[in-house]
Protein backbone atom coordinates (compact mmCIF):
# COMPACT_ATOMS: atom_id res chain seq x y z
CA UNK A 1 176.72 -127.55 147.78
CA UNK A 2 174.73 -128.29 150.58
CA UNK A 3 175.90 -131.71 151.89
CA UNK A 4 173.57 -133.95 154.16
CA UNK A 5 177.32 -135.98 155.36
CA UNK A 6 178.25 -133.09 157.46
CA UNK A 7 178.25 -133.74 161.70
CA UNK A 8 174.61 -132.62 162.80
CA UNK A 9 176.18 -130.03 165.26
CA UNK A 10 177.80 -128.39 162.34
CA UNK A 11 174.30 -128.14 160.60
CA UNK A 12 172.31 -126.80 163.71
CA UNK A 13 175.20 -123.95 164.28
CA UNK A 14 174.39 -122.94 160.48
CA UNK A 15 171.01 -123.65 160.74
CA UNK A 16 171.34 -121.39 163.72
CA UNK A 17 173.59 -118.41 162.49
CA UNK A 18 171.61 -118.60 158.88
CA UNK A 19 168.64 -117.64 160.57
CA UNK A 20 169.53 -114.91 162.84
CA UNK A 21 171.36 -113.40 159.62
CA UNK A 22 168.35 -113.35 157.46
CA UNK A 23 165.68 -113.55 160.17
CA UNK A 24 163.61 -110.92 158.03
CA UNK A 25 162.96 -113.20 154.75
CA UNK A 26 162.44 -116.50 157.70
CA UNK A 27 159.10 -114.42 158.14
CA UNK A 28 156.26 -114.15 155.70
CA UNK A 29 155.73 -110.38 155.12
CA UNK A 30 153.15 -108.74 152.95
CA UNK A 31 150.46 -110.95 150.79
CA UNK A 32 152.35 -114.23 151.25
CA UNK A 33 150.25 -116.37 153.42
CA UNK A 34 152.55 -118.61 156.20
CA UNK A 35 151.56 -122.06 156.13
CA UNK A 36 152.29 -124.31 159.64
CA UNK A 37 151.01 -127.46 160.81
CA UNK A 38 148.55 -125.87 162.46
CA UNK A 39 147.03 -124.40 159.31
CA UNK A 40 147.69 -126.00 156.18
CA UNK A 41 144.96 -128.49 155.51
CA UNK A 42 142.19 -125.40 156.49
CA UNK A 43 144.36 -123.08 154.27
CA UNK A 44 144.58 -124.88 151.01
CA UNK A 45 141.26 -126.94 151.19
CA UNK A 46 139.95 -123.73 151.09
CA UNK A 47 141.59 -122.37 148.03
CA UNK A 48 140.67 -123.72 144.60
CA UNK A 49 144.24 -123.26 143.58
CA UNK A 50 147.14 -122.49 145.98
CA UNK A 51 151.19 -122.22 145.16
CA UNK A 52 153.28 -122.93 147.81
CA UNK A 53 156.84 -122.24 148.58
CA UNK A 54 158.91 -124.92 150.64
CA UNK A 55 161.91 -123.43 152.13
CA UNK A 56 164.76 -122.89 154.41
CA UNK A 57 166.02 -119.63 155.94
CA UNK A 58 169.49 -120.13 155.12
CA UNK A 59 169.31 -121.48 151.51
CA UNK A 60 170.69 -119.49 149.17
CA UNK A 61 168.31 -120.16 146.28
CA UNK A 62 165.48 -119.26 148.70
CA UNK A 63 166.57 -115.85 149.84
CA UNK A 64 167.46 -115.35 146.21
CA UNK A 65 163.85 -115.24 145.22
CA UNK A 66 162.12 -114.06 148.12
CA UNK A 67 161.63 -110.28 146.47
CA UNK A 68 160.02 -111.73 143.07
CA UNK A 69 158.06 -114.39 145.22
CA UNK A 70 156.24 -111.31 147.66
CA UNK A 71 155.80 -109.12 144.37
CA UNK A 72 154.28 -112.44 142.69
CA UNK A 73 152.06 -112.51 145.30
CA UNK A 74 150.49 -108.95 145.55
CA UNK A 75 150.01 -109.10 142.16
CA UNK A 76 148.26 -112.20 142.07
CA UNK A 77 145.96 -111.68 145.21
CA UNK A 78 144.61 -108.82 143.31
CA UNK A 79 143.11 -111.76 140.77
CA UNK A 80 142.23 -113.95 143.76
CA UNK A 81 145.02 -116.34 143.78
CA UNK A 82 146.75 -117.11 146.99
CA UNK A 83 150.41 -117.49 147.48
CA UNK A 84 151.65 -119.21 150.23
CA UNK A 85 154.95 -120.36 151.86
CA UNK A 86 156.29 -122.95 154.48
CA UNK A 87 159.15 -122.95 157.15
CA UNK A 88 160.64 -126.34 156.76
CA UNK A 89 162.84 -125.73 159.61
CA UNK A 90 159.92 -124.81 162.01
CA UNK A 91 157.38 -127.44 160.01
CA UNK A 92 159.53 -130.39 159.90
CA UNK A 93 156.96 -133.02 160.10
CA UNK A 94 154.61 -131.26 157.86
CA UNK A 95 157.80 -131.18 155.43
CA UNK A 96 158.38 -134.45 155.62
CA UNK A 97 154.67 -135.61 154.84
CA UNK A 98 155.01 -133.57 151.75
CA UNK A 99 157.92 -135.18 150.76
CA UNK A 100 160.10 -132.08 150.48
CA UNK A 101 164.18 -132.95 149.64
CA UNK A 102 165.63 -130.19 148.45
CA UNK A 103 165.18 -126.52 148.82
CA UNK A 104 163.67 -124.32 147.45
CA UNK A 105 160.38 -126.95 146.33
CA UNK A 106 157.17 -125.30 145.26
CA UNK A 107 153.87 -127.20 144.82
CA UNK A 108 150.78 -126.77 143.14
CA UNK A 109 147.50 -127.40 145.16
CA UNK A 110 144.23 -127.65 144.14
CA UNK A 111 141.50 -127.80 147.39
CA UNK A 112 144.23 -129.25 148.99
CA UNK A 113 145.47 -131.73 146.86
CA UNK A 114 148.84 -131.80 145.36
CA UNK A 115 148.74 -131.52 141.95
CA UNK A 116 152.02 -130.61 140.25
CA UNK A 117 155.66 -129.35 140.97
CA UNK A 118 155.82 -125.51 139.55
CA UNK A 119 158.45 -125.72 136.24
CA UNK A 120 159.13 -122.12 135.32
CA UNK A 121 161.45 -119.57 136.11
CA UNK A 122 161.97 -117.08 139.47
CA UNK A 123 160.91 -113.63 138.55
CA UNK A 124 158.11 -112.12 139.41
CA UNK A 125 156.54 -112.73 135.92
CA UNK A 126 157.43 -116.21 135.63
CA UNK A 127 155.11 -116.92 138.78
CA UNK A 128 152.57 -114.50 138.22
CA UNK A 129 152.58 -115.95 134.56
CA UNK A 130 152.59 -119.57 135.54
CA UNK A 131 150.31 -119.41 137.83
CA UNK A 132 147.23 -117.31 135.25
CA UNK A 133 147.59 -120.44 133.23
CA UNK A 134 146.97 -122.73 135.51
CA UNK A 135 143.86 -120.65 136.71
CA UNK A 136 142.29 -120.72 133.62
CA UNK A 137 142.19 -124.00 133.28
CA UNK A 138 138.92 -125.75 133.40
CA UNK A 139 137.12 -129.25 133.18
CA UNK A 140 139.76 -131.36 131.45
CA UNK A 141 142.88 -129.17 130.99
CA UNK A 142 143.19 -129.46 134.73
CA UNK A 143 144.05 -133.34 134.66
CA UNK A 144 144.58 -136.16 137.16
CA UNK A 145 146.96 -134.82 140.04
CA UNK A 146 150.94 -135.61 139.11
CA UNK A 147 151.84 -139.03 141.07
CA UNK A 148 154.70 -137.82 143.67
CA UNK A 149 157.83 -139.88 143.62
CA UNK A 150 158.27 -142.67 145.90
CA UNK A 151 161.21 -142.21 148.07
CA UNK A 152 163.10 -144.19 151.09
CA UNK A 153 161.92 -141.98 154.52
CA UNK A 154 165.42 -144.12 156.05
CA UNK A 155 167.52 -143.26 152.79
CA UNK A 156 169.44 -140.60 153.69
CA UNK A 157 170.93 -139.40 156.68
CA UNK A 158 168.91 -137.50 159.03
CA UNK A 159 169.47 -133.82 160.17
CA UNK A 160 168.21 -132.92 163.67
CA UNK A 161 165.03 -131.20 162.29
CA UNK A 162 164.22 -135.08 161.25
CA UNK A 163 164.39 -134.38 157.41
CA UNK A 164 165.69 -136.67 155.56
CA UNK A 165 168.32 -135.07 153.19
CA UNK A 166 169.93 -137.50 149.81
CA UNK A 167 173.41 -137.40 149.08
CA UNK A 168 174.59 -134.07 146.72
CA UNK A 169 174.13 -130.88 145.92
CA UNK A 170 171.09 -128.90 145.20
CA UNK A 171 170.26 -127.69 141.84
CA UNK A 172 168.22 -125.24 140.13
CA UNK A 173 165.13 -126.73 140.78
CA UNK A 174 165.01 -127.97 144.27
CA UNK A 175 166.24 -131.74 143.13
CA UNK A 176 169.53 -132.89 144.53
CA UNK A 177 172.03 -133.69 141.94
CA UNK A 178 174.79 -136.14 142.64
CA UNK A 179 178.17 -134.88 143.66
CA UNK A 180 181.40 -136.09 144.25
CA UNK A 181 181.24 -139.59 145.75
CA UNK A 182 182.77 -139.93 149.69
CA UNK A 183 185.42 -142.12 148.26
CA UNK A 184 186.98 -139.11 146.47
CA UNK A 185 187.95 -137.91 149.59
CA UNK A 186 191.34 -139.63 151.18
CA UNK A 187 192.18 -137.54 153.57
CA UNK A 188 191.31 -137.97 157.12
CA UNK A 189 191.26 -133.69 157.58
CA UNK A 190 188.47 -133.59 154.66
CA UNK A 191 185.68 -131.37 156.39
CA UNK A 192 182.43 -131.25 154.43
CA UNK A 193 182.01 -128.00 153.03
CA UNK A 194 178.71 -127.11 154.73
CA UNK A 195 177.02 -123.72 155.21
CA UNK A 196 178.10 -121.91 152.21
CA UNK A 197 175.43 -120.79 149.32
CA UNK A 198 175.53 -122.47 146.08
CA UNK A 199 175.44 -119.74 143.56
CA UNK A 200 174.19 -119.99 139.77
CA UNK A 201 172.85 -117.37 137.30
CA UNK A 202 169.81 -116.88 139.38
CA UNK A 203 171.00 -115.98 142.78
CA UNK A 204 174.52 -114.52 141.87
CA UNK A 205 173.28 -110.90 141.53
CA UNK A 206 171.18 -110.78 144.28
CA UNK A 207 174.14 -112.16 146.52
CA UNK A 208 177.45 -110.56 145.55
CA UNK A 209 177.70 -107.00 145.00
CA UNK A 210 174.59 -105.69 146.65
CA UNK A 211 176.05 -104.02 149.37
CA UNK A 212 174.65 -106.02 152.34
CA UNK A 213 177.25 -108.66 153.05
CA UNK A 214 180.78 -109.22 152.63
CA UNK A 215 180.89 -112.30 150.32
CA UNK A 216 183.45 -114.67 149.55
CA UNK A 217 183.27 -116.37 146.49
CA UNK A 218 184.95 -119.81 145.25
CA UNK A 219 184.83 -120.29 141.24
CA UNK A 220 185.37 -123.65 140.76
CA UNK A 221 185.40 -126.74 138.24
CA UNK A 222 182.49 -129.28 139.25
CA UNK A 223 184.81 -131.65 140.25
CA UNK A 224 186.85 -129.63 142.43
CA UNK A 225 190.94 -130.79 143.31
CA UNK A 226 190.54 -132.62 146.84
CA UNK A 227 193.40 -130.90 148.48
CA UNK A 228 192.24 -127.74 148.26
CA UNK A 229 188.73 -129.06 148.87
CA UNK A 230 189.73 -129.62 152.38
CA UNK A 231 191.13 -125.97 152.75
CA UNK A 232 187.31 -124.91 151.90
CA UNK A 233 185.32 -127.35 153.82
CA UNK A 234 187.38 -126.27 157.12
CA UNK A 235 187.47 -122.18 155.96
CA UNK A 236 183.36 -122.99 155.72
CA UNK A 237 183.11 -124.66 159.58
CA UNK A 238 185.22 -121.58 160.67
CA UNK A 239 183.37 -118.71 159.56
CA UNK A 240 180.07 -120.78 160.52
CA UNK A 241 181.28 -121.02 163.73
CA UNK A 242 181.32 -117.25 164.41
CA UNK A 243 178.03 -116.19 162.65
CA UNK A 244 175.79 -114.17 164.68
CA UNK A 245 178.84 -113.10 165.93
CA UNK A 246 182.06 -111.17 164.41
CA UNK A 247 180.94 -112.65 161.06
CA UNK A 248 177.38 -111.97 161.08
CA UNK A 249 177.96 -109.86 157.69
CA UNK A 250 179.91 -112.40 155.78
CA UNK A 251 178.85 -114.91 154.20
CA UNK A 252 181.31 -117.65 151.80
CA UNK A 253 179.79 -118.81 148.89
CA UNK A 254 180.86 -121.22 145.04
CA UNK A 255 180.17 -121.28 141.82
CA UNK A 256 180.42 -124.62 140.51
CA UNK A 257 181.19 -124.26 136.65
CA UNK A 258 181.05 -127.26 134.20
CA UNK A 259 182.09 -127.61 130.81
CA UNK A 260 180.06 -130.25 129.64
CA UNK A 261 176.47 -131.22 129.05
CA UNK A 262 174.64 -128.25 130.25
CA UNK A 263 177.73 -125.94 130.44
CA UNK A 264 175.87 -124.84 134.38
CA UNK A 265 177.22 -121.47 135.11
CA UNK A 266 179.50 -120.89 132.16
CA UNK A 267 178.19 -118.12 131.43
CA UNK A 268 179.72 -116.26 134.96
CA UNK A 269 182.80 -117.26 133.87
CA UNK A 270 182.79 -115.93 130.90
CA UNK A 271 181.24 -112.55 132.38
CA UNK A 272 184.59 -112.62 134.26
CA UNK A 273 186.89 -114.01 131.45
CA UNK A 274 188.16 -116.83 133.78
CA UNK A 275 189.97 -119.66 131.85
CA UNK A 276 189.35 -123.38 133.35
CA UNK A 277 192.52 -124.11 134.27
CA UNK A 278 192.97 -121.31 136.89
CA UNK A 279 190.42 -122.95 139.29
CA UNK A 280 189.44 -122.49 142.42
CA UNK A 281 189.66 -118.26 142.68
CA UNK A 282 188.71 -116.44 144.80
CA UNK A 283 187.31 -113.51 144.72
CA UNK A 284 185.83 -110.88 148.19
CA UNK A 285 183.64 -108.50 147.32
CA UNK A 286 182.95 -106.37 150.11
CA UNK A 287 179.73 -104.38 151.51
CA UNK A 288 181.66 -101.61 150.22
CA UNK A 289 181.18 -103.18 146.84
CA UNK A 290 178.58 -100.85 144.44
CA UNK A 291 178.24 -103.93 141.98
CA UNK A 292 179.66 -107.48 141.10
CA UNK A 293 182.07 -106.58 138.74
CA UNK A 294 185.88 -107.77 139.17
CA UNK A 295 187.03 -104.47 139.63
CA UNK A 296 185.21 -103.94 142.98
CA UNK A 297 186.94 -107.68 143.89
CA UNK A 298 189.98 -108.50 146.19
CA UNK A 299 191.55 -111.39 145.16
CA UNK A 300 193.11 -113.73 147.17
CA UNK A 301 196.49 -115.07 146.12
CA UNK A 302 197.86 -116.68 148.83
CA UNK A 303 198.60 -120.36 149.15
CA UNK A 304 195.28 -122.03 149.38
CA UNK A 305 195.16 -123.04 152.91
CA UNK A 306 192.23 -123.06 155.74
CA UNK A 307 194.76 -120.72 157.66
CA UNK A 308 195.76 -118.63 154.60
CA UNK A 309 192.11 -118.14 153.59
CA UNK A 310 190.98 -117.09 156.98
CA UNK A 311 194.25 -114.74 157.57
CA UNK A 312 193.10 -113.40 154.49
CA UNK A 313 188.86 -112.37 155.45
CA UNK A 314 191.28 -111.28 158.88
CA UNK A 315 192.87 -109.20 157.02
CA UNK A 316 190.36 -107.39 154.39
CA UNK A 317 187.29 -107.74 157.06
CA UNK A 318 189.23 -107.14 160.66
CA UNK A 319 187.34 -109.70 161.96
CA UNK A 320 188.12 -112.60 164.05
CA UNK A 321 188.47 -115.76 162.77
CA UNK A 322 189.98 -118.48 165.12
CA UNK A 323 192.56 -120.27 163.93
CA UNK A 324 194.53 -123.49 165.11
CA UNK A 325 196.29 -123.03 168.62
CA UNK A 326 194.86 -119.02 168.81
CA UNK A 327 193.01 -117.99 171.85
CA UNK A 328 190.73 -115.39 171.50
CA UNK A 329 190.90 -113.63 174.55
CA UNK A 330 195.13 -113.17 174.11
CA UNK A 331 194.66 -112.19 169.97
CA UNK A 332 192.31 -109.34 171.66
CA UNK A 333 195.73 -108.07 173.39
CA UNK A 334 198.19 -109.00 170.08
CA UNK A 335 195.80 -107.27 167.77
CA UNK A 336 197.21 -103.97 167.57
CA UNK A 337 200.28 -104.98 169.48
CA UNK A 338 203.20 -103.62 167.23
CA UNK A 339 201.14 -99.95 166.79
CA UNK A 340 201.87 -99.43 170.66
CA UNK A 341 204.36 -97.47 172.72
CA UNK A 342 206.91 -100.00 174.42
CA UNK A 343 204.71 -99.02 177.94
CA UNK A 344 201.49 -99.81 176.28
CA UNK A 345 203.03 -103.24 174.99
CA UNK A 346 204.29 -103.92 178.49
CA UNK A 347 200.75 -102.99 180.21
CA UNK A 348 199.44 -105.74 177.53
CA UNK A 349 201.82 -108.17 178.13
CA UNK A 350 200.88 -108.44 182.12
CA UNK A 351 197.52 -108.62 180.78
CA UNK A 352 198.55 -111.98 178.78
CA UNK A 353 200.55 -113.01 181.82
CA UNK A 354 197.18 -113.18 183.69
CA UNK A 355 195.10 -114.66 181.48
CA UNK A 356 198.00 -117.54 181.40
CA UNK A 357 197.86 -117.73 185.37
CA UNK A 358 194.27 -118.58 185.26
CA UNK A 359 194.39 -121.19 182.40
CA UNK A 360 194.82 -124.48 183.17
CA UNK A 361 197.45 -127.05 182.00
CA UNK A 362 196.78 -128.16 178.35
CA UNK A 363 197.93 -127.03 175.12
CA UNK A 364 196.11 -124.03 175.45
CA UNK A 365 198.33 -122.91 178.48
CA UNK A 366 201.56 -123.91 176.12
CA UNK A 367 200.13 -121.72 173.39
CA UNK A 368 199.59 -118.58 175.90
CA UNK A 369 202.97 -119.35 176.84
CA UNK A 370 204.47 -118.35 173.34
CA UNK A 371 201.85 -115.38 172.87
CA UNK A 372 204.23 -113.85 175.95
CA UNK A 373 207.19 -115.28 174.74
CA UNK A 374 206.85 -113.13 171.37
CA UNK A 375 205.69 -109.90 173.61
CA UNK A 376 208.53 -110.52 175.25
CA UNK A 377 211.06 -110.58 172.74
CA UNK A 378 209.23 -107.19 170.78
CA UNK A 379 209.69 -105.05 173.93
CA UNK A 380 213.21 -106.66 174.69
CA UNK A 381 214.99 -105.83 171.06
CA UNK A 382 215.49 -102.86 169.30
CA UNK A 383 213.69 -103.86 166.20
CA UNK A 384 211.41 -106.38 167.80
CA UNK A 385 208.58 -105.38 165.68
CA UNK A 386 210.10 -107.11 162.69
CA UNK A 387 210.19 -110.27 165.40
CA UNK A 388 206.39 -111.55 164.53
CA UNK A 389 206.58 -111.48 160.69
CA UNK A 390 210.30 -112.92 159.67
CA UNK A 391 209.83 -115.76 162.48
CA UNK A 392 206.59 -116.20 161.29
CA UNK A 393 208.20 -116.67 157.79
CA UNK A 394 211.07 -118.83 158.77
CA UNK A 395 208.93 -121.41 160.69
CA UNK A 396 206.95 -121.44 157.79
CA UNK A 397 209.50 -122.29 155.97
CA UNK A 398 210.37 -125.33 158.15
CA UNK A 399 206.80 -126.56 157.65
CA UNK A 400 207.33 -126.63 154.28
CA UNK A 401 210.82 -128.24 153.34
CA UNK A 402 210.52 -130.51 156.51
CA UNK A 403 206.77 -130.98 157.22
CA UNK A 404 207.21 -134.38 155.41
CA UNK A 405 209.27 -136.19 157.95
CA UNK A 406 208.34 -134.30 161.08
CA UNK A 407 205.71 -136.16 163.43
CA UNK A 408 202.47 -135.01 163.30
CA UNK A 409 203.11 -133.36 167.33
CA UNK A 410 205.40 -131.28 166.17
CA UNK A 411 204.14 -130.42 162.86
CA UNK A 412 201.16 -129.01 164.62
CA UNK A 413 203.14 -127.27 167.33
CA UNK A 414 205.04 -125.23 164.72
CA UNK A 415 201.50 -124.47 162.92
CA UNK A 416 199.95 -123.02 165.47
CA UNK A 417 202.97 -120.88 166.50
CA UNK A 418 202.52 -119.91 162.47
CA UNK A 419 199.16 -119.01 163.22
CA UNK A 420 199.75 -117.37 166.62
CA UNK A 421 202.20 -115.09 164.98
CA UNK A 422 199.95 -114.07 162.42
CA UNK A 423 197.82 -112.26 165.14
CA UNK A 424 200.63 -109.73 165.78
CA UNK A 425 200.07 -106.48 163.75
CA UNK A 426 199.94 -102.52 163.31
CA UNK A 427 196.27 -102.66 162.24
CA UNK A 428 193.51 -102.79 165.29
CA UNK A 429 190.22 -105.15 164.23
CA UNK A 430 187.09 -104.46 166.43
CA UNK A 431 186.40 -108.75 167.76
């Protein structure tokens, strides 16, 4: 779900890396007409009847629809009706005077006045459709313009574009729907799980499987188990923290299933044959991927864990993903490390012992310190290649039978030698 609770610098990094990543369908191509501040009133004054598209460049549900939205409009331009479409992110205060929540939102204007939220479906037809009926209207089928909802401008948080965003997720049509409340949350590590797409029956085609990104997906139960929650929410803040960069081609999404009520997105877990109680999977489909079928799927079945879940993209992607106690500049020199000739692992090994000279004291300059410690002891015994992976295994061990009553110093201390460890392999990534 998108969550308005998350840190503002969290939301401008997505905000940031969700653009550059789908920069093309941030730019109205073809016969969709871009709205701005600058242009709006002139634009649909001038139009008898104008729909227009309120959106985001990194929402899911808007990228989703973008095709069938541009083929809506050269269709209907052809019969003299206009389709238009606003950057929220670079119209803020033109947003926010149109009351726009939730993304996508698409409005009905008559010679400039708002007249009623559009109520159909996202394909090409459904538009094209919706929109012939409402241009054949005359005298009075049109009606009285729909009253917009009154809403609190200081209700919600604000983001740093100045929208005002209300508490939840966002649903099929653009409306927030409540989620799980804060107080579900105990634990002090709980990370909002912000810049991930929302999938449902609409988008999940059009995102997984299609060959252009390497996509993560969570299936989960509505109310997901909190624990594991907080694995997600801080696997989400990691990967957005390297878009645009190593992970410019991956993106994590979740497909929030319910039982109940309106059964929302039962019908992909059916597709799949996934039983309730073996929630939260997850499933990577790569670029690689011809179509969205489970066959073309990794799974993961590791412990669910930030650190597992990221070791795992690590792994399947050869990306970089940062981990706890990790420096980025000293993986560079373990990735690889146990494929090389004992003169090649020594040549990297100075190389670590130089980067540690020119770090200053902190834990950063302890954790360089072990990076060399484990070079040292791979060149120095006979099967020191085995070193990385059994101690890796035995201090994880430790963590678990004794993480309990160890203080929380040296809990971490033996996590991030975990994770540290976890950077030594055969296999090269390009980061």
């Amino acid at each position: 779900p998108i969550n308005s609770r998350s840190p503002a610098t969290v939301l401008v990094s997505m905000l940031s890396a969700y653009f550059l990543l789908f920069c093309v369908a941030a730019v109205s191509a073809g016969d969709v007409i871009n709205l701005t501040g600058a242009n709006f009133e002139d634009e649909t004054k001038a139009a008898p009847l104008m729909l227009v598209k309120w959106f985001a460049p990194w929402c899911g549900h808007c990228q989703a629809m973008a095709e069938d939205y541009e083929a809506a409009a050269t269709e209907l331009k052809a019969k003299g009706i206009p389709i238009a479409e606003v950057d929220c992110i670079e119209n803020p205060d033109l947003a926010d005077a149109n009351r726009i929540q939730g993304f996508p939102t698409i409005k009905l204007y008559r010679n400039g006045v708002f007249y009623r939220e559009y109520n159909s479906g996202r394909e090409t037809a459904d538009f094209v459709a919706w929109m012939e009926e409402e241009a054949a209207k005359t005298g009075d089928e049109i009606g009285e313009p729909e009253k917009e909802e009154e809403w609190d401008a200081e209700g919600g948080e604000e983001d740093p574009e100045g929208f005002e965003f209300p508490e939840g997720e966002e649903g099929e049509d653009g409306e927030f729907d409540s989620g799980m409340a804060e107080e579900d949350f105990g634990s002090d590590d709980y990370v909002d799980p912000v810049g991930f797409f929302p999938l449902d029956r609409y988008t999940y085609d059009k995102i997984v499987g299609v060959g252009k990104f390497d996509v993560l997906v969570k299936f989960d139960n509505l109310f997901p188990d909190t624990e594991k929650e907080v694995a997600w929410g801080k696997l989400c803040e990691r990967v957005g923290a390297i878009q645009g960069s190593d992970g410019q081609d991956l993106l994590v999404a979740s497909v929030s299933i319910a039982d109940f009520d309106r059964f929302e997105n039962d019908d992909i877990r059916a597709r799949y044959g996934f039983e309730k109680d073996q929630f939260p999977l997850y499933k990577l489909w790569k670029k690689s991927a011809k179509s969205s079928s489970l066959e073309e799927s990794v799974p993961f079945e590791g412990e669910i864990t930030a650190d597992g879940l990221s070791q795992f993209l690590m792994d399947q992607l050869k990306i970089h993903i940062g981990l706890p106690g990790c420096v980025k500049e000293v993986d560079r020199l373990a990735n690889g490390f146990l494929a090389l000739s004992k003169d090649e692992q020594k040549a990297r090994k100075e190389l670590a012992e130089k980067v540690l000279a020119d770090t200053p004291e902190g834990q950063t300059k302890t954790n360089i310190e072990y990076y060399v410690k484990v070079m040292e002891q791979v060149i120095d015994e006979p099967d020191g290649n085995t070193f990385p992976a059994a101690e890796r295994v035995r201090l994880s061990d430790t963590i678990l039978e004794q993480g309990w009553e160890l203080p929380r110093e040296k809990k971490d201390e033996l996590s991030f030698k975990v994770n540290i460890l976890s950077v030594f392999t055969e296999t090269t990534a390009d980061f």
